[in-house]
Protein backbone atom coordinates (compact mmCIF):
# COMPACT_ATOMS: atom_id res chain seq x y z
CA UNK A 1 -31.50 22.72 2.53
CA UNK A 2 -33.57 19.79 2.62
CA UNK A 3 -34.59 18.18 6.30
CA UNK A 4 -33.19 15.27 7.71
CA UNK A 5 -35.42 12.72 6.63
CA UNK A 6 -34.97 14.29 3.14
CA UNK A 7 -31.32 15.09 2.74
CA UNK A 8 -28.47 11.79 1.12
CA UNK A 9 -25.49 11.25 1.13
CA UNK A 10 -25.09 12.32 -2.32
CA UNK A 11 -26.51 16.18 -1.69
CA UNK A 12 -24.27 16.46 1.46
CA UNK A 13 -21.26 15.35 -1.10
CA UNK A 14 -22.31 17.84 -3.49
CA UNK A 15 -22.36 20.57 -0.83
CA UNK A 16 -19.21 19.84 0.51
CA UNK A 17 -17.74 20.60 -3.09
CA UNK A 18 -16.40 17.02 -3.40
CA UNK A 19 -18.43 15.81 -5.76
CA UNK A 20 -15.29 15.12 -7.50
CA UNK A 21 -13.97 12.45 -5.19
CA UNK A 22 -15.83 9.63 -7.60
CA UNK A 23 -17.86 6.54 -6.09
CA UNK A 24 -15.05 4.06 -6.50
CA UNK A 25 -12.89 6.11 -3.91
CA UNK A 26 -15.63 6.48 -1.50
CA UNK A 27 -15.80 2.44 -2.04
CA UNK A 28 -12.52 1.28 -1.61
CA UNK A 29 -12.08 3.55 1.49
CA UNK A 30 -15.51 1.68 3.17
CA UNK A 31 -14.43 -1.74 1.82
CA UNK A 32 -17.78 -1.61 -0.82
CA UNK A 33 -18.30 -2.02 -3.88
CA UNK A 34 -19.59 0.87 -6.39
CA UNK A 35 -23.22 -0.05 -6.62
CA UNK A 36 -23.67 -0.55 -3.16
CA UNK A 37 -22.57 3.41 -2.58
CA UNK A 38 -24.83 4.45 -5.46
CA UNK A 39 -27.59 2.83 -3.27
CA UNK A 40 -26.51 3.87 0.03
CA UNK A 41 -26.30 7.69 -1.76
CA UNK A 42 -30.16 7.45 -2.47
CA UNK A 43 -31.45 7.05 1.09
CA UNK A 44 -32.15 9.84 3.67
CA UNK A 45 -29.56 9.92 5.84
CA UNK A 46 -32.18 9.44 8.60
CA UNK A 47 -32.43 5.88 7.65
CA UNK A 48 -28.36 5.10 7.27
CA UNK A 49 -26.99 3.22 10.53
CA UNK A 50 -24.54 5.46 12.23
CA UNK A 51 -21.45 3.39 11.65
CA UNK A 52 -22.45 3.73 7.65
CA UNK A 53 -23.13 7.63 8.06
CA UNK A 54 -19.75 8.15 10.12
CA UNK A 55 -17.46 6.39 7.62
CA UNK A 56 -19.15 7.72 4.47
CA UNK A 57 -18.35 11.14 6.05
CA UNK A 58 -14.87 10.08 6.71
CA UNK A 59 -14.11 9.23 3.37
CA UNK A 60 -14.97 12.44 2.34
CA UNK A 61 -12.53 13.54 5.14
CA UNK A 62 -15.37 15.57 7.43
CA UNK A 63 -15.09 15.87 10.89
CA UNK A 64 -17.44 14.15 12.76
CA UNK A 65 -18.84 14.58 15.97
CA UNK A 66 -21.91 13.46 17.94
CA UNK A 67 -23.51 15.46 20.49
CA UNK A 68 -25.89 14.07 23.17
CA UNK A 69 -27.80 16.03 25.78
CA UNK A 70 -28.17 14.01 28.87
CA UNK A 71 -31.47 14.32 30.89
CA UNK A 72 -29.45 16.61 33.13
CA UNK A 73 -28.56 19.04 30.43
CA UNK A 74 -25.49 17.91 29.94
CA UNK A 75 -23.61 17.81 27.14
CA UNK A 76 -21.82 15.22 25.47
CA UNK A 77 -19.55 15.09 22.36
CA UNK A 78 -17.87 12.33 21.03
CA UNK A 79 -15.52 13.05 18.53
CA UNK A 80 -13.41 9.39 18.34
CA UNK A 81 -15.04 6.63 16.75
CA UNK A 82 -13.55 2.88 16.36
């Protein structure tokens, strides 16, 4: 598997096995239009803003969780998003 400033959207799809749910769905479910999927695909995730990572993810129904280590060792997961 490719590192985290390597890896897209479109490898994690294909890994998932849903490289069958097409472009348009993934569009209509992030209120975008085709190309601008196709595009958002070709970048390492690294460089996606969160909120664009988290509902891409979504629409491929994943769960999705963030974990944070606080300075004191502990640990926070957020699970919920808006």
């Amino acid at each position: 598997m490719n590192t985290l400033h390597e890896l897209t959207l479109k490898q994690i799809r294909t890994e998932m096995d849903d490289a069958q749910v097409k472009q348009s769905i993934i569009a209509m479910m992030m209120n975008m239009q085709d190309p601008a999927i196709s595009k958002l695909e070709r970048k390492p995730i690294a460089a996606l803003p969160l909120g664009k990572l988290i509902a891409y993810l979504e629409a491929l129904e994943a769960n999705v969780e963030l974990s944070v280590t606080l300075k004191s060792g502990d640990v926070v997961i957020i699970k919920q998003w808006i």
